[in-house]
PDB file of N, CA and C in Angstrom:
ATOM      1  N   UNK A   1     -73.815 120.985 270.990  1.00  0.00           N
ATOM      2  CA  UNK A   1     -72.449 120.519 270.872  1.00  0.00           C
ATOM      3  C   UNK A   1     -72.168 120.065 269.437  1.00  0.00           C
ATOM      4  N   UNK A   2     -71.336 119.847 269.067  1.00  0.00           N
ATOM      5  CA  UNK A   2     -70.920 119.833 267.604  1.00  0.00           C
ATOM      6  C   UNK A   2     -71.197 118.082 267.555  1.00  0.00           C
ATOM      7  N   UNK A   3     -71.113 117.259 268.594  1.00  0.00           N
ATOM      8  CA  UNK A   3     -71.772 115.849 267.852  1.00  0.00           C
ATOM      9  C   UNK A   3     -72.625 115.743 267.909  1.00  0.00           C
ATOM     10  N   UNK A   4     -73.791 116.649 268.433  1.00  0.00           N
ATOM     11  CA  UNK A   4     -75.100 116.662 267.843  1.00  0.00           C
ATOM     12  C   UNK A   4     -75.165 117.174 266.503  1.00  0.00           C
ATOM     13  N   UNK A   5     -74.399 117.515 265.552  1.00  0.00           N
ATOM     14  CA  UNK A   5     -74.365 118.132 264.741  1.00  0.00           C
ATOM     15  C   UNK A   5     -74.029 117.142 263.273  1.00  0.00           C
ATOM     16  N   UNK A   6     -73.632 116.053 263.989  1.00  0.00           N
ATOM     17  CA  UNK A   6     -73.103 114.769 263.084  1.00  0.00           C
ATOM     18  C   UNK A   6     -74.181 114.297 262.324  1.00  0.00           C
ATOM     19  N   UNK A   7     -73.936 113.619 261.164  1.00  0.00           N
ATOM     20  CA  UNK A   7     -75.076 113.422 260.958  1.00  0.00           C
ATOM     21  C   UNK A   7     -75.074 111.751 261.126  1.00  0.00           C
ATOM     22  N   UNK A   8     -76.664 111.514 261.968  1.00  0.00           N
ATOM     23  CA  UNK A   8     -76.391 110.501 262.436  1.00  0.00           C
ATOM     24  C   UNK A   8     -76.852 109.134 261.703  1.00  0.00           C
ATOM     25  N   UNK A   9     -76.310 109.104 260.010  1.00  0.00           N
ATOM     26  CA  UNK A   9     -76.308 107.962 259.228  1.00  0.00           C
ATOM     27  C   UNK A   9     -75.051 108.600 257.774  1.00  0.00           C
ATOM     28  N   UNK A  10     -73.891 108.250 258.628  1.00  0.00           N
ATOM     29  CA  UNK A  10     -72.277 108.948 258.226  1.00  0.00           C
ATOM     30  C   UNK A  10     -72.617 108.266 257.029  1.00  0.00           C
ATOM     31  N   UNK A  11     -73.165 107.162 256.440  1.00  0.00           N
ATOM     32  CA  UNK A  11     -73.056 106.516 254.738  1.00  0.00           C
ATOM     33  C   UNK A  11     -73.992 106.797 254.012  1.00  0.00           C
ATOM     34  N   UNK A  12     -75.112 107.905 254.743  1.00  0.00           N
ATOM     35  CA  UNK A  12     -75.856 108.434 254.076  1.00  0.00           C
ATOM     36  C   UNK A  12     -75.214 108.742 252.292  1.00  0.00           C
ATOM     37  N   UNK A  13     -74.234 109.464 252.448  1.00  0.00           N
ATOM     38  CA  UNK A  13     -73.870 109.823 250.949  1.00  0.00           C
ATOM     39  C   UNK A  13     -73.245 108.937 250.187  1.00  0.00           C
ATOM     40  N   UNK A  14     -72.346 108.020 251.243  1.00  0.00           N
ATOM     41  CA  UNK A  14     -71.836 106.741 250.329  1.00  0.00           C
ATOM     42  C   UNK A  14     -73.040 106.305 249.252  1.00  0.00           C
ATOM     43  N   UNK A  15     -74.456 106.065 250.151  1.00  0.00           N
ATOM     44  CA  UNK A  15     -75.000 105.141 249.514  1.00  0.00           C
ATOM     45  C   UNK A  15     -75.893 105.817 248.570  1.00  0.00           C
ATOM     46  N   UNK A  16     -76.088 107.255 249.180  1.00  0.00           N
ATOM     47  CA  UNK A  16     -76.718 108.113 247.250  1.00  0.00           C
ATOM     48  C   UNK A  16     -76.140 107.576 246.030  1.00  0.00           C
ATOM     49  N   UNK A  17     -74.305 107.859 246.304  1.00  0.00           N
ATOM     50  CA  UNK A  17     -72.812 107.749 245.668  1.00  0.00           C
ATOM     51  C   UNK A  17     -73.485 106.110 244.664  1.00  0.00           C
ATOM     52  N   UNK A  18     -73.628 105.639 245.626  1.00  0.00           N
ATOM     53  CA  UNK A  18     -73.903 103.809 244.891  1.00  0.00           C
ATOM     54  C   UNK A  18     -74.766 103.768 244.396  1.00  0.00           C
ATOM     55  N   UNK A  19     -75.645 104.139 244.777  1.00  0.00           N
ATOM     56  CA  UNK A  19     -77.582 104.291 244.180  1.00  0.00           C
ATOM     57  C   UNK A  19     -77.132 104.757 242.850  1.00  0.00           C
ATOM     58  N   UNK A  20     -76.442 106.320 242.398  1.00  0.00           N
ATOM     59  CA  UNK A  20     -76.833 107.239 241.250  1.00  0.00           C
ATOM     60  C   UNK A  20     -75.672 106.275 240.483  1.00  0.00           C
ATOM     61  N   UNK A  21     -74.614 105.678 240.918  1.00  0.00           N
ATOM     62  CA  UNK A  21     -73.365 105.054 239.969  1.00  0.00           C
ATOM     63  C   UNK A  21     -74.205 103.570 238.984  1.00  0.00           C
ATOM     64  N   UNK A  22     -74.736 102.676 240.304  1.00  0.00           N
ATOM     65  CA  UNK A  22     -76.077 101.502 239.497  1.00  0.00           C
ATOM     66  C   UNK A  22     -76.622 102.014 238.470  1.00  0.00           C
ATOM     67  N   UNK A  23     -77.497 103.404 238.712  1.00  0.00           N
ATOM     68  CA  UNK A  23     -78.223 103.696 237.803  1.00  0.00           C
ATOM     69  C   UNK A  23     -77.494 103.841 236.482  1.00  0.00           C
ATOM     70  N   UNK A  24     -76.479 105.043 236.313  1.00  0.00           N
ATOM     71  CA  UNK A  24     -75.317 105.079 235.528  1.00  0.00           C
ATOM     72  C   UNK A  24     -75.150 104.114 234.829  1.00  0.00           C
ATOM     73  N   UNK A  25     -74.792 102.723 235.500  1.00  0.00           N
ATOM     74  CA  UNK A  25     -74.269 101.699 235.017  1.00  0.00           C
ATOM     75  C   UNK A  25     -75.707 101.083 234.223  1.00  0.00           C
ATOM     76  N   UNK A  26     -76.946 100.854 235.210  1.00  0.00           N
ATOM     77  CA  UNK A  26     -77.745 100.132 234.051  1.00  0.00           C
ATOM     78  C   UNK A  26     -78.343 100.623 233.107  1.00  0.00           C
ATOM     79  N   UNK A  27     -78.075 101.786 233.150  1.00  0.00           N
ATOM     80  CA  UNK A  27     -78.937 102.191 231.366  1.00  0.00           C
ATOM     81  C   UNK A  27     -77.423 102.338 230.636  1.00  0.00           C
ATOM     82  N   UNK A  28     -76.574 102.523 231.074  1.00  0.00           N
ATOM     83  CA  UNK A  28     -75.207 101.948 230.083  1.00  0.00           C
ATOM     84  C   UNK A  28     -75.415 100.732 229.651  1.00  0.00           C
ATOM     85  N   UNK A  29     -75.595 100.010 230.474  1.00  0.00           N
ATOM     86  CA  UNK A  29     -76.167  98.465 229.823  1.00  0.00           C
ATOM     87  C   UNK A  29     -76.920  98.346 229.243  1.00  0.00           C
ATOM     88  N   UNK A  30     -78.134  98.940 229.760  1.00  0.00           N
ATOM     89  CA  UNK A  30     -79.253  99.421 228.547  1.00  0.00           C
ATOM     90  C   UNK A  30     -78.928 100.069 226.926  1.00  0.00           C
ATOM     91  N   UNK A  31     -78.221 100.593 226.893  1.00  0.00           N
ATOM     92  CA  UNK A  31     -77.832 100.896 225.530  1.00  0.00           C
ATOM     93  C   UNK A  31     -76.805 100.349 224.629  1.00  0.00           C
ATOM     94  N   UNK A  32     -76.144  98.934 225.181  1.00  0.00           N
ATOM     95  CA  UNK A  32     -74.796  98.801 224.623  1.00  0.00           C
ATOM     96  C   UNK A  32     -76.045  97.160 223.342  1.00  0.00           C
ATOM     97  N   UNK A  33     -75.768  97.120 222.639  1.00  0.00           N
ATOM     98  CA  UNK A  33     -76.371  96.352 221.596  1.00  0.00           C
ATOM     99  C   UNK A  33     -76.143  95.303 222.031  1.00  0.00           C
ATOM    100  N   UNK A  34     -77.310  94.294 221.714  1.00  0.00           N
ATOM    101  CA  UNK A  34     -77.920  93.280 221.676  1.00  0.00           C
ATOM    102  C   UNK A  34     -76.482  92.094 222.032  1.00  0.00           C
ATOM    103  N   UNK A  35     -76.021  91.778 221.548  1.00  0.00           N
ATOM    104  CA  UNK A  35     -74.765  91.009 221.416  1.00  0.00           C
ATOM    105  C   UNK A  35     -73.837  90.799 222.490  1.00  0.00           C
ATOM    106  N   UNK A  36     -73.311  92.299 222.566  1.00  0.00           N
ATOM    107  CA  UNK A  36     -72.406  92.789 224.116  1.00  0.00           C
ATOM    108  C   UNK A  36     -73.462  92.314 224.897  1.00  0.00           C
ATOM    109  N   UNK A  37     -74.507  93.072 225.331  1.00  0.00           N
ATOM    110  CA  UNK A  37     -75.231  92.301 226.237  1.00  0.00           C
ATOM    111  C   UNK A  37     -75.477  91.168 226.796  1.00  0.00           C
ATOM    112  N   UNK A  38     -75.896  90.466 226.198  1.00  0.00           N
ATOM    113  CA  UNK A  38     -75.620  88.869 225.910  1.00  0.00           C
ATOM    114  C   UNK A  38     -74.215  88.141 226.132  1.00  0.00           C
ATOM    115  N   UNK A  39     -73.193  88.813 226.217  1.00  0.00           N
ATOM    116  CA  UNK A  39     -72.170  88.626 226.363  1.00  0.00           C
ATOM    117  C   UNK A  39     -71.586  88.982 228.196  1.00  0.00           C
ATOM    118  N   UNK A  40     -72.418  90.600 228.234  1.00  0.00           N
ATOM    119  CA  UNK A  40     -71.872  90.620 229.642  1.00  0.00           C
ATOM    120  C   UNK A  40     -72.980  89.514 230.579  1.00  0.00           C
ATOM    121  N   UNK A  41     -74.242  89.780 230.339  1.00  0.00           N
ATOM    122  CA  UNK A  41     -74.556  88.600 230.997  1.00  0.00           C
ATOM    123  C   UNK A  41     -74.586  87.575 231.471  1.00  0.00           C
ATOM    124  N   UNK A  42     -73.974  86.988 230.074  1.00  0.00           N
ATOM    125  CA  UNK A  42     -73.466  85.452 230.518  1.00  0.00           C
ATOM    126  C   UNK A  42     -71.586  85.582 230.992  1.00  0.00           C
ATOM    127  N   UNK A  43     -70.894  86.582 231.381  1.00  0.00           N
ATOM    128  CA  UNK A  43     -70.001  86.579 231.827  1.00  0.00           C
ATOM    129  C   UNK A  43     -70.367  86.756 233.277  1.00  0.00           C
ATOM    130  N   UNK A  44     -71.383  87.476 233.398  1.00  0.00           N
ATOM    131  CA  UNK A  44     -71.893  87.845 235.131  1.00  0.00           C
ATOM    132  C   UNK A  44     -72.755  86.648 235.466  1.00  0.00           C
ATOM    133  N   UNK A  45     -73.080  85.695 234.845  1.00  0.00           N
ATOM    134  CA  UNK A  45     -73.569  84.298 235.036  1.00  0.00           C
ATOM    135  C   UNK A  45     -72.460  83.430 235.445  1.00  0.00           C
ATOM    136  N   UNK A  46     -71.446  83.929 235.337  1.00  0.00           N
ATOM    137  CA  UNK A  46     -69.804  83.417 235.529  1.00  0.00           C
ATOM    138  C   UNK A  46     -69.208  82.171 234.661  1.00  0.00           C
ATOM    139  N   UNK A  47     -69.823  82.535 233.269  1.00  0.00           N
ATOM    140  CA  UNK A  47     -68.891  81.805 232.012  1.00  0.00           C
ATOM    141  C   UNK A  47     -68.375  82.570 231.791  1.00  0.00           C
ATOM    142  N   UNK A  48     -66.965  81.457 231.495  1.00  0.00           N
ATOM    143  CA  UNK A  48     -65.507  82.185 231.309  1.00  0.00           C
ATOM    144  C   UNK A  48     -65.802  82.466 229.200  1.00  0.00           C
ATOM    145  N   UNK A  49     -64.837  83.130 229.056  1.00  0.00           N
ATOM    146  CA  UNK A  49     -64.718  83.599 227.905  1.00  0.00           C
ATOM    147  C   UNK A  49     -64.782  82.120 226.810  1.00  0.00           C
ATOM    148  N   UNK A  50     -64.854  81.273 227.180  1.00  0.00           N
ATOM    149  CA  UNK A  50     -64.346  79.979 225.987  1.00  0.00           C
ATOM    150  C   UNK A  50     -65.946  79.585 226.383  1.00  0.00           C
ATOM    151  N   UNK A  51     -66.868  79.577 227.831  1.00  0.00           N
ATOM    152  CA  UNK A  51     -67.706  78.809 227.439  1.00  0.00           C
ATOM    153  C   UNK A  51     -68.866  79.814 226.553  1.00  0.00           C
ATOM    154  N   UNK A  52     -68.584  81.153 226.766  1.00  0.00           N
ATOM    155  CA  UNK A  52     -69.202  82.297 225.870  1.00  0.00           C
ATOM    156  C   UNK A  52     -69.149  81.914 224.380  1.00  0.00           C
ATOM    157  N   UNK A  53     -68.102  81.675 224.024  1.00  0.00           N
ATOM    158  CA  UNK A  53     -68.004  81.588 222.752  1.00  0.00           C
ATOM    159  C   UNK A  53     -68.200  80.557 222.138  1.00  0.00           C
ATOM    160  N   UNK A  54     -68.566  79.606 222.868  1.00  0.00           N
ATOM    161  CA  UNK A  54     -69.454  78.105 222.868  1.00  0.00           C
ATOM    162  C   UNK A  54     -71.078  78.473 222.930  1.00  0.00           C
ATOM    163  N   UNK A  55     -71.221  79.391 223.433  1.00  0.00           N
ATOM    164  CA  UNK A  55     -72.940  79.244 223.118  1.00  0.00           C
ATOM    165  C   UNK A  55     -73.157  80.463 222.402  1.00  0.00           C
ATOM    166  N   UNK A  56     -71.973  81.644 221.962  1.00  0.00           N
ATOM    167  CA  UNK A  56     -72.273  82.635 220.803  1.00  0.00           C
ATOM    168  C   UNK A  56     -71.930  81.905 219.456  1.00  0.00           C
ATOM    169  N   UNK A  57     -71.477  80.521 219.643  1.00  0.00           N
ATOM    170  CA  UNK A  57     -71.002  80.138 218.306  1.00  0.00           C
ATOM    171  C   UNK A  57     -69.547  80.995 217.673  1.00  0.00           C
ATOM    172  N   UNK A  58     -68.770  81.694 218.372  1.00  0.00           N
ATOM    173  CA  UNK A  58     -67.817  82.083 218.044  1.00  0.00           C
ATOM    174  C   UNK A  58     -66.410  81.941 218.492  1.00  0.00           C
ATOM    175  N   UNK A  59     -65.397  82.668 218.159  1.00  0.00           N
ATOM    176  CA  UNK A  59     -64.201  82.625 218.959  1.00  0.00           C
ATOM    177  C   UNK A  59     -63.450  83.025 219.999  1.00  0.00           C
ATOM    178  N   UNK A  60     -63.084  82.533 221.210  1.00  0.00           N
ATOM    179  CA  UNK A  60     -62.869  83.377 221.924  1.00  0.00           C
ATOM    180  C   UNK A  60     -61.859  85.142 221.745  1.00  0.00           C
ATOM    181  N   UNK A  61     -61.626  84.495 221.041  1.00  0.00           N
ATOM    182  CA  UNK A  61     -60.613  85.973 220.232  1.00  0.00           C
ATOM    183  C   UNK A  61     -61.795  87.061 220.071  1.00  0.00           C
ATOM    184  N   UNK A  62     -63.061  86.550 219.458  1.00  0.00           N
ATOM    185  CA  UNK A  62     -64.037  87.651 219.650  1.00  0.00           C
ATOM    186  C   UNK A  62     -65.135  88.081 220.988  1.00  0.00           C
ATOM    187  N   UNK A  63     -64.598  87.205 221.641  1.00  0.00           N
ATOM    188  CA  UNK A  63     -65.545  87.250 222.945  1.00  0.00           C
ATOM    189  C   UNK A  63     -65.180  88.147 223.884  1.00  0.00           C
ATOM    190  N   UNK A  64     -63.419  88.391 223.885  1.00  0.00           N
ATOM    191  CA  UNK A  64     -62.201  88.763 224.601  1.00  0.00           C
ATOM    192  C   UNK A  64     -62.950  90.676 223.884  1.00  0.00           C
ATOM    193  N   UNK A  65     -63.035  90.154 222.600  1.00  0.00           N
ATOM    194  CA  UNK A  65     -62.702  92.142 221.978  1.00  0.00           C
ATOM    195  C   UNK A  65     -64.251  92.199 222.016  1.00  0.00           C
ATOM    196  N   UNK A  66     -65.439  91.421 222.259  1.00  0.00           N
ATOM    197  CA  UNK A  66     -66.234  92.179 222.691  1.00  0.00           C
ATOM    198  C   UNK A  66     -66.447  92.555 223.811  1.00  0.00           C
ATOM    199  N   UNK A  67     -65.925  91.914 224.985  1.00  0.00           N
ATOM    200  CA  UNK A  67     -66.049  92.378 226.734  1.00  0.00           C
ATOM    201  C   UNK A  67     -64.995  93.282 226.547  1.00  0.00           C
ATOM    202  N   UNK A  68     -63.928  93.269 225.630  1.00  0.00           N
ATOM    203  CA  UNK A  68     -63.471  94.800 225.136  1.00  0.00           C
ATOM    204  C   UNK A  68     -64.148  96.018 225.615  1.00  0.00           C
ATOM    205  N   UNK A  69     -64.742  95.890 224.601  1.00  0.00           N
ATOM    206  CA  UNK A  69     -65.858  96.989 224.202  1.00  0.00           C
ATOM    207  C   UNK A  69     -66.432  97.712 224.834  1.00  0.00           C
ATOM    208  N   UNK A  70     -67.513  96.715 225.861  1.00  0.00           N
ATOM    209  CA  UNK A  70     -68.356  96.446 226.603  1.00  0.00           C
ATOM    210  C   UNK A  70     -67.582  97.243 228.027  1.00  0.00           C
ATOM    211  N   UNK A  71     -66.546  96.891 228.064  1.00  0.00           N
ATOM    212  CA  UNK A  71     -65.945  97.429 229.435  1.00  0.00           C
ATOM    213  C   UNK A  71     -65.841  98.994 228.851  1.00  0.00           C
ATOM    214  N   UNK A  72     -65.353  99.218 227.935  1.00  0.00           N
ATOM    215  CA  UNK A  72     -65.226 100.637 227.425  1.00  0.00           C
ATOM    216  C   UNK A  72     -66.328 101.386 227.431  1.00  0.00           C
ATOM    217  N   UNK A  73     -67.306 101.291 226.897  1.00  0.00           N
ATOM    218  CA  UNK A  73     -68.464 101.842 226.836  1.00  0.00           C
ATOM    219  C   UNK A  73     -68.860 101.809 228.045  1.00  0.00           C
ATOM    220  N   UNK A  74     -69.084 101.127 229.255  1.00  0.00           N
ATOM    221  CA  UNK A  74     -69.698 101.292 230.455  1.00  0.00           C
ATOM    222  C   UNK A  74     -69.072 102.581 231.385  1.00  0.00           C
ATOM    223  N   UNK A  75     -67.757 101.940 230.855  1.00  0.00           N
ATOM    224  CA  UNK A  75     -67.031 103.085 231.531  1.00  0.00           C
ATOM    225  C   UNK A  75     -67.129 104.532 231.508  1.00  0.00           C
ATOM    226  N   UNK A  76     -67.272 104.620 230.151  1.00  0.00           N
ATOM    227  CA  UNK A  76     -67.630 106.188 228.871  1.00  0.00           C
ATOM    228  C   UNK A  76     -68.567 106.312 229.631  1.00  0.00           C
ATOM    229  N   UNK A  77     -70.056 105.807 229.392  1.00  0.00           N
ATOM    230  CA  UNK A  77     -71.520 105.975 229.593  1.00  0.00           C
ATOM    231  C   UNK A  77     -71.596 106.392 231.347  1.00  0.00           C
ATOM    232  N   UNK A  78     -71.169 105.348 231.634  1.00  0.00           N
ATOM    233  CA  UNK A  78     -71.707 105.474 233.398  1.00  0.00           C
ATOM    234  C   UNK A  78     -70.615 106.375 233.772  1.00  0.00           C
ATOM    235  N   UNK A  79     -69.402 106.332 233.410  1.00  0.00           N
ATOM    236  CA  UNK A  79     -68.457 107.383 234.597  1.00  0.00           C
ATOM    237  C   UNK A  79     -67.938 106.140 235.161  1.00  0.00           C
ATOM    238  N   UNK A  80     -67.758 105.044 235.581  1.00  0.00           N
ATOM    239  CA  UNK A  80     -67.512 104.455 236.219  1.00  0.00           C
ATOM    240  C   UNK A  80     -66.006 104.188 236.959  1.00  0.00           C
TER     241      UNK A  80
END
């Protein structure tokens, strides 16, 4: 019968889909320089842009155009 035919784990491909996009994404991270890094990290640590630029020693005006960046390039790199 054709629902034997189903396959019986339907998110099977969702979760290839998620598996190969992570990967994508962490060697995008892997390659974005020292700085950005450090930057997305401590944004995914969940400091806001002012307390970033409190422990980069800089301005938030530059914290803003480097998660700029950072979003750009991930995007480029991974496909995302």
């Amino acid at each position: 019968t054709f629902g034997s035919m189903l396959d019986p784990n339907p998110d099977a491909e969702k979760s290839l889909v998620e598996a190969e996009t992570l990967k994508r994404f962490q060697v995008a991270v892997s390659r974005l320089p020292e700085q950005e890094r450090h930057c997305l990290n401590l944004r995914a640590e969940g400091l806001t842009y002012r307390e970033i630029a409190e422990v980069l020693g800089s301005r938030v005006s530059t914290v803003h155009n480097i998660m700029l960046r950072v979003i750009t390039r991930i995007q480029k790199d991974a496909h995302v």
